[in-house]
N, C-alpha and C. Protein backbone atom coordinates (compact mmCIF):
# COMPACT_ATOMS: atom_id res chain seq x y z
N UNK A 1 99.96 96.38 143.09
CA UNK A 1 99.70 95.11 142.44
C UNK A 1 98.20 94.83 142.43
N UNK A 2 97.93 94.49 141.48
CA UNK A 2 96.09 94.26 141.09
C UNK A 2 96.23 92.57 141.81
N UNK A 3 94.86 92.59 142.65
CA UNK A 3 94.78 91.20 143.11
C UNK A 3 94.80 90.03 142.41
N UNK A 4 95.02 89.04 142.42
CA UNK A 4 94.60 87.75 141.17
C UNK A 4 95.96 88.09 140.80
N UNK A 5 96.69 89.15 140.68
CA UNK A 5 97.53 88.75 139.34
C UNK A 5 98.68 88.79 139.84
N UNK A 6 99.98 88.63 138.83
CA UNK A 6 101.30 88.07 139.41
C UNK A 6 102.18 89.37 138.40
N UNK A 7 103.57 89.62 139.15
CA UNK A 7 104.38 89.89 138.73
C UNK A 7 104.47 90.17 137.03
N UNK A 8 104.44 88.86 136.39
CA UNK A 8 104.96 88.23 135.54
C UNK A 8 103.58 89.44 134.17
N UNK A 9 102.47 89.43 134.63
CA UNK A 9 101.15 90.05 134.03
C UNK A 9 101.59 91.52 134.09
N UNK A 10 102.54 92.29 134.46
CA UNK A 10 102.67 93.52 134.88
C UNK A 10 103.34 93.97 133.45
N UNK A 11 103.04 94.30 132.46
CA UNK A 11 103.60 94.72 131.07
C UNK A 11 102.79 95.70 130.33
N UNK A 12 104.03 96.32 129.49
CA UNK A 12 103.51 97.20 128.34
C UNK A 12 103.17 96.23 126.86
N UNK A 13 104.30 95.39 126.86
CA UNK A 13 104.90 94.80 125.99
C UNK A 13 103.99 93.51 125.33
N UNK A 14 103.40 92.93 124.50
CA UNK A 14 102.71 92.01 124.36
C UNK A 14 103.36 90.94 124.33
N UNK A 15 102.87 89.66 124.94
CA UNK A 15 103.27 87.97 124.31
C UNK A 15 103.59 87.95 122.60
N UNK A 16 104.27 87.01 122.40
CA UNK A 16 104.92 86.83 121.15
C UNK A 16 103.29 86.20 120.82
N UNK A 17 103.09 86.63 119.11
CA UNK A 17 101.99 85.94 119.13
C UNK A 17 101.85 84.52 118.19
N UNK A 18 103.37 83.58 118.18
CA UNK A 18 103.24 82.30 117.86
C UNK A 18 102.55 81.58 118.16
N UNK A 19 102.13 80.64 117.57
CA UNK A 19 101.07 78.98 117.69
C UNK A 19 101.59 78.81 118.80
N UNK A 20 100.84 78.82 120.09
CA UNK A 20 101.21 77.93 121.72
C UNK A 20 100.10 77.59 121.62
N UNK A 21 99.85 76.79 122.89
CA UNK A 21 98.71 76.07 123.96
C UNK A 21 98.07 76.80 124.52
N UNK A 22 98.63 78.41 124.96
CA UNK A 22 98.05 78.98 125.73
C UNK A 22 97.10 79.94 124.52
N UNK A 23 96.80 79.62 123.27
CA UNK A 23 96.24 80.60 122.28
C UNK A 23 96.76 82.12 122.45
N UNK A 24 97.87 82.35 122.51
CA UNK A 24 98.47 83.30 122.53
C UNK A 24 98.15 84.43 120.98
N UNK A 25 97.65 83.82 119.91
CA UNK A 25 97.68 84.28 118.31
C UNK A 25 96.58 85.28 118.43
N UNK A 26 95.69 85.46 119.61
CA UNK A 26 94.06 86.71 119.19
C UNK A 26 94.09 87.38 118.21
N UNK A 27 93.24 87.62 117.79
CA UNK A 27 93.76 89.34 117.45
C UNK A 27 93.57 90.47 118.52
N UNK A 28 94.15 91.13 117.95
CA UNK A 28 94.50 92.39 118.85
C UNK A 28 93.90 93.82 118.60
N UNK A 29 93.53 94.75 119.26
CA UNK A 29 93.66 96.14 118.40
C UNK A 29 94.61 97.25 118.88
N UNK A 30 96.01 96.47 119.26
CA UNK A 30 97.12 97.24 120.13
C UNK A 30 97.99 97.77 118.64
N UNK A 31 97.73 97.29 117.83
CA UNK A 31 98.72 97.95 116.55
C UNK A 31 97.95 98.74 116.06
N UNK A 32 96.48 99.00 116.09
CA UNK A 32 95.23 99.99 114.97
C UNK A 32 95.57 101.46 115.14
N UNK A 33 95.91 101.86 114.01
CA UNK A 33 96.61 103.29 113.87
C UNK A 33 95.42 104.18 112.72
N UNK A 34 95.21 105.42 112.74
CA UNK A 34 94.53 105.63 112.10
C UNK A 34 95.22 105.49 110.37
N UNK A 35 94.45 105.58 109.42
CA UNK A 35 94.89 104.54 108.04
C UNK A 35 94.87 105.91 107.21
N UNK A 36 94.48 107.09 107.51
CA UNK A 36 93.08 108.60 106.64
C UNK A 36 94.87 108.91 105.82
N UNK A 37 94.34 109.23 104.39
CA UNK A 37 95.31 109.49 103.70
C UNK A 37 94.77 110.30 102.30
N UNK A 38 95.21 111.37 101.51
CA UNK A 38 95.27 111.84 100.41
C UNK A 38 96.35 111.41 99.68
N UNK A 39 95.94 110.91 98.18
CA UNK A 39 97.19 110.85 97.10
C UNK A 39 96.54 111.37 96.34
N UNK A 40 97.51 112.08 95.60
CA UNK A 40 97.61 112.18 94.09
C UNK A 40 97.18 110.75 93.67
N UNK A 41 96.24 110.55 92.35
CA UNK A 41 96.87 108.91 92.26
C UNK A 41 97.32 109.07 90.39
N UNK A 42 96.49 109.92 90.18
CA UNK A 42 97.29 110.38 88.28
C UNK A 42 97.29 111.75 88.16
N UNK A 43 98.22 112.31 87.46
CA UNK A 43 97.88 113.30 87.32
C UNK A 43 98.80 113.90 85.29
N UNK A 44 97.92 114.32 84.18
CA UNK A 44 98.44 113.94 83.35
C UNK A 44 98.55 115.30 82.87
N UNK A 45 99.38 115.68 81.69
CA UNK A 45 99.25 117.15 81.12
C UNK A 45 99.52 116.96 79.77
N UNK A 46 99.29 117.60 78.95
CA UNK A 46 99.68 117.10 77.32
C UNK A 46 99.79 118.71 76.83
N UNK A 47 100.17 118.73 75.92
CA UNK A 47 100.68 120.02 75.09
C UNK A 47 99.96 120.08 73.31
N UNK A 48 99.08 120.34 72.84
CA UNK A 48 99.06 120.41 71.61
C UNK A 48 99.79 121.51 71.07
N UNK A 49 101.05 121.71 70.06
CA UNK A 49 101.33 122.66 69.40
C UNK A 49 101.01 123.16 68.31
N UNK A 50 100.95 124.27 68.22
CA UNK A 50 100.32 124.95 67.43
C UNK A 50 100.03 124.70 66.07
N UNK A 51 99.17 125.56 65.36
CA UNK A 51 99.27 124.94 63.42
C UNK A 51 100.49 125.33 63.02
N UNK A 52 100.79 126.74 63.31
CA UNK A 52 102.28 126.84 62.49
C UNK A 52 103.71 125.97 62.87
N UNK A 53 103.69 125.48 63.75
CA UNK A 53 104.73 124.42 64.32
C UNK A 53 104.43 123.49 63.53
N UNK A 54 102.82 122.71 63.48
CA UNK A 54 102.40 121.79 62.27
C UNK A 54 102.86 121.54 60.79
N UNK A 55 102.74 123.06 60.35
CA UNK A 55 103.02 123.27 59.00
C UNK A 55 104.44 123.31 58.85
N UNK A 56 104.99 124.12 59.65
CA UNK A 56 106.83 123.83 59.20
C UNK A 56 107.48 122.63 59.05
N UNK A 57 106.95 121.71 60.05
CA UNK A 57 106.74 120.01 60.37
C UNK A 57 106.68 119.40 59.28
N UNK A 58 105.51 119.80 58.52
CA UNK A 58 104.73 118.84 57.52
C UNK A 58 104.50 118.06 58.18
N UNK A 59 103.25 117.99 59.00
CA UNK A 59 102.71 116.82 59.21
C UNK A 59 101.32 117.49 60.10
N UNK A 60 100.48 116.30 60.34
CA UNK A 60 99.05 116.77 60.53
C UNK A 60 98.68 117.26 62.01
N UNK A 61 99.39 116.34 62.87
CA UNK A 61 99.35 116.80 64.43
C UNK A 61 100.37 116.61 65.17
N UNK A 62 100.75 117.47 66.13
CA UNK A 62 101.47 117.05 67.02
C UNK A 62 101.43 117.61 68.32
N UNK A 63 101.27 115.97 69.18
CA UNK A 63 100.75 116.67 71.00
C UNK A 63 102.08 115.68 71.63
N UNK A 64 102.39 116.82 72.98
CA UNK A 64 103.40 115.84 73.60
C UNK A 64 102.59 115.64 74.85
N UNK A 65 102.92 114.53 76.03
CA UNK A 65 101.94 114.52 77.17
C UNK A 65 103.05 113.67 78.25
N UNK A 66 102.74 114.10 79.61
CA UNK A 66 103.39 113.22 80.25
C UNK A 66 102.26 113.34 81.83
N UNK A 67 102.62 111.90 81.50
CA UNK A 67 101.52 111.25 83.10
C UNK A 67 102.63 110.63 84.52
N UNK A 68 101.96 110.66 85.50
CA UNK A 68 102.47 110.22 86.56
C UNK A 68 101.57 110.25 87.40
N UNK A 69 101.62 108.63 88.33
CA UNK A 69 100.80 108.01 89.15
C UNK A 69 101.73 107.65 90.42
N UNK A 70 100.69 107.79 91.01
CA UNK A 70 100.85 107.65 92.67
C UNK A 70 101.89 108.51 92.91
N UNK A 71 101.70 109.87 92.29
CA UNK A 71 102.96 110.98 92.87
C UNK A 71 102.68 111.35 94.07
N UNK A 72 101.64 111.64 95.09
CA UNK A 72 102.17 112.22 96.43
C UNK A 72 101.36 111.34 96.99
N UNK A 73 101.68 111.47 98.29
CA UNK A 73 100.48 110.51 99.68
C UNK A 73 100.82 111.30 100.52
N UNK A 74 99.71 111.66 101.09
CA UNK A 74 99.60 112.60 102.53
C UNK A 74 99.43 111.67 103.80
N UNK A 75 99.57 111.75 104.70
CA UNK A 75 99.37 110.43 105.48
C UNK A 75 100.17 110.37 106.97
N UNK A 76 99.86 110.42 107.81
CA UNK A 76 100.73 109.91 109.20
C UNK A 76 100.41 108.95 109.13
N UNK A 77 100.03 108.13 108.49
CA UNK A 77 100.10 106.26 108.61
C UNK A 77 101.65 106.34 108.70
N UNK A 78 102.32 104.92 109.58
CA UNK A 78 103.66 104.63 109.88
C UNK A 78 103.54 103.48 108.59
N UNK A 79 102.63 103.25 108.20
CA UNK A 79 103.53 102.07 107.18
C UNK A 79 103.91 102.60 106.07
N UNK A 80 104.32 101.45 104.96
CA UNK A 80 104.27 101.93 103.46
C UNK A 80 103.39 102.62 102.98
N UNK A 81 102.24 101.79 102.87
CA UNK A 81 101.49 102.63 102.23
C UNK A 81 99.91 102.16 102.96
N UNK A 82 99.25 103.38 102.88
CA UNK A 82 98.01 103.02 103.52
C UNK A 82 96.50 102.43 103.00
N UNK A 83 96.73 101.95 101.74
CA UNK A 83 95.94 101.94 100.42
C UNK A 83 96.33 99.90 100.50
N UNK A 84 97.34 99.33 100.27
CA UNK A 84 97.78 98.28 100.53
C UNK A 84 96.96 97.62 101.61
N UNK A 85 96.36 96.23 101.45
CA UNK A 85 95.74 94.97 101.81
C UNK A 85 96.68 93.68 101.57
N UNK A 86 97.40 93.43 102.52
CA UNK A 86 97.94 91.93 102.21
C UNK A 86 96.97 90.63 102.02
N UNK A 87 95.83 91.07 102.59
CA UNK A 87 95.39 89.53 102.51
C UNK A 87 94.12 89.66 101.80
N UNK A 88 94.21 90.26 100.56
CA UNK A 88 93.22 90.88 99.47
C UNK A 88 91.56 90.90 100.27
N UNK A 89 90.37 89.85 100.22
CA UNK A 89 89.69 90.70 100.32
C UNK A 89 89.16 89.81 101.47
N UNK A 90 90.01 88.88 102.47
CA UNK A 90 89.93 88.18 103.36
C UNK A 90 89.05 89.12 104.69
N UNK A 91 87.92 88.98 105.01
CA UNK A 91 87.04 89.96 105.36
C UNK A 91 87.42 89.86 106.87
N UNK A 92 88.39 89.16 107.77
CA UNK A 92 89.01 88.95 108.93
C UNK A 92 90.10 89.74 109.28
N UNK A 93 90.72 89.79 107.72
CA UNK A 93 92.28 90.84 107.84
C UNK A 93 92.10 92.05 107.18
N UNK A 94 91.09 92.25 106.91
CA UNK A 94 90.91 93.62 105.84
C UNK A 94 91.67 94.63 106.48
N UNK A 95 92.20 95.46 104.98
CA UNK A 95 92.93 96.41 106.21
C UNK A 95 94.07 96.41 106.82
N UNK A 96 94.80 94.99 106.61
CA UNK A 96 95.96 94.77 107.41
C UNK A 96 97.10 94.60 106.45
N UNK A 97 98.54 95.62 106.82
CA UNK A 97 99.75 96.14 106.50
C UNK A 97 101.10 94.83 107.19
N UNK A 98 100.73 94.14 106.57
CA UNK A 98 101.89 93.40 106.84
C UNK A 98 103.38 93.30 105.59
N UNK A 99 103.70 94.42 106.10
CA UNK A 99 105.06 94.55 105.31
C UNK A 99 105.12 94.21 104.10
N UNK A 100 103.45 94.51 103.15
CA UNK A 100 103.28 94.62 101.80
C UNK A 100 104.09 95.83 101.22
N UNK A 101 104.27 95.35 99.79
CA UNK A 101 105.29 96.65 98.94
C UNK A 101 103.96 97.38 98.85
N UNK A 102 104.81 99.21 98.68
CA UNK A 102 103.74 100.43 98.11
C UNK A 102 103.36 100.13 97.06
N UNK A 103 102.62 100.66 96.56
CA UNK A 103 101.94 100.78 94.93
C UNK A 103 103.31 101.54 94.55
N UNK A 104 103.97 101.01 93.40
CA UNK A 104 104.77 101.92 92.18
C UNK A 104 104.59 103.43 92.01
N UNK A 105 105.56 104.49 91.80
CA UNK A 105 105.27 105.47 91.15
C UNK A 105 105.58 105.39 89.55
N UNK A 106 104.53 105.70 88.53
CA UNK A 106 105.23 105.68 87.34
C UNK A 106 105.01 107.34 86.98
N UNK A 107 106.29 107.02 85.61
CA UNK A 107 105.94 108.20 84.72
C UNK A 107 105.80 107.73 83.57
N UNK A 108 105.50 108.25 82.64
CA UNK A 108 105.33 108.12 81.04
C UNK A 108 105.34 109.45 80.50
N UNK A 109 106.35 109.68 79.46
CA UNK A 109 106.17 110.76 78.79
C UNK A 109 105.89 109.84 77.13
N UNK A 110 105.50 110.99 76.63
CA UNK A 110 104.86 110.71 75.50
C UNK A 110 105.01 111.78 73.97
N UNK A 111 104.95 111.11 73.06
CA UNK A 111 104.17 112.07 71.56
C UNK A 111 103.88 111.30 70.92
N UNK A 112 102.68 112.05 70.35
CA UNK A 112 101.72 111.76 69.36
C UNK A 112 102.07 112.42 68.17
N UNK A 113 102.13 112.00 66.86
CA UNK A 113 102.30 112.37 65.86
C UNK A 113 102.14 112.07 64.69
N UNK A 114 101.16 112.41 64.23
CA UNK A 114 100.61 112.48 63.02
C UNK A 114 100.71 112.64 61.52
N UNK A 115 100.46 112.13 60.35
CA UNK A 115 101.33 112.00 59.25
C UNK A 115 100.26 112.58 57.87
């Protein structure tokens, strides 16, 4: 037992950190996990086909293309996502993952075609 202190001080576990008297709310740096992450964040490909595909067509061009964003994240971050700021650019919480949604994955496929 460390002198000064009691029983009750002997924990892994932190105080709840609700509004008390005793200012229980600090901040802390018992949750700071490292954040280091790689994504994909677009990645797009398109196809122009050829003139003779053109000409059988009748028509002047034709490209097909398909995009997709936020396809991979590399990351041992435990949260959603490690890119995410709940409290936008609040220079106190920067940085902080409070059970904000990930960024979306989209796709889009596409053609272009010409007349």
């Amino acid at each position: 037992m460390i002198a000064g202190s009691s029983l009750a001080d002997q924990t892994e576990v932190p105080r709840a950190t609700l509004a008390d008297p005793n200012n229980n709310n600090r901040h802390s740096s018992r949750f700071i996990e490292d954040g280091s992450y790689i994504r994909l964040k677009e990645l797009a490909v398109s196809y122009t086909f050829p003139k003779t595909v053109i000409e059988r067509l009748r028509i002047s061009n034709l490209k097909l293309f398909v995009s997709a964003y936020n396809l991979l994240t590399f990351t041992n971050y435990s949260g959603m996502d490690p890119e995410i700021n709940y409290a936008g650019n609040d220079n106190l919480r920067i940085g902080t993952d409070f059970f904000t949604y990930p960024q979306s994955r989209r796709f889009m496929i596409g053609l272009n075609v010409g007349f």
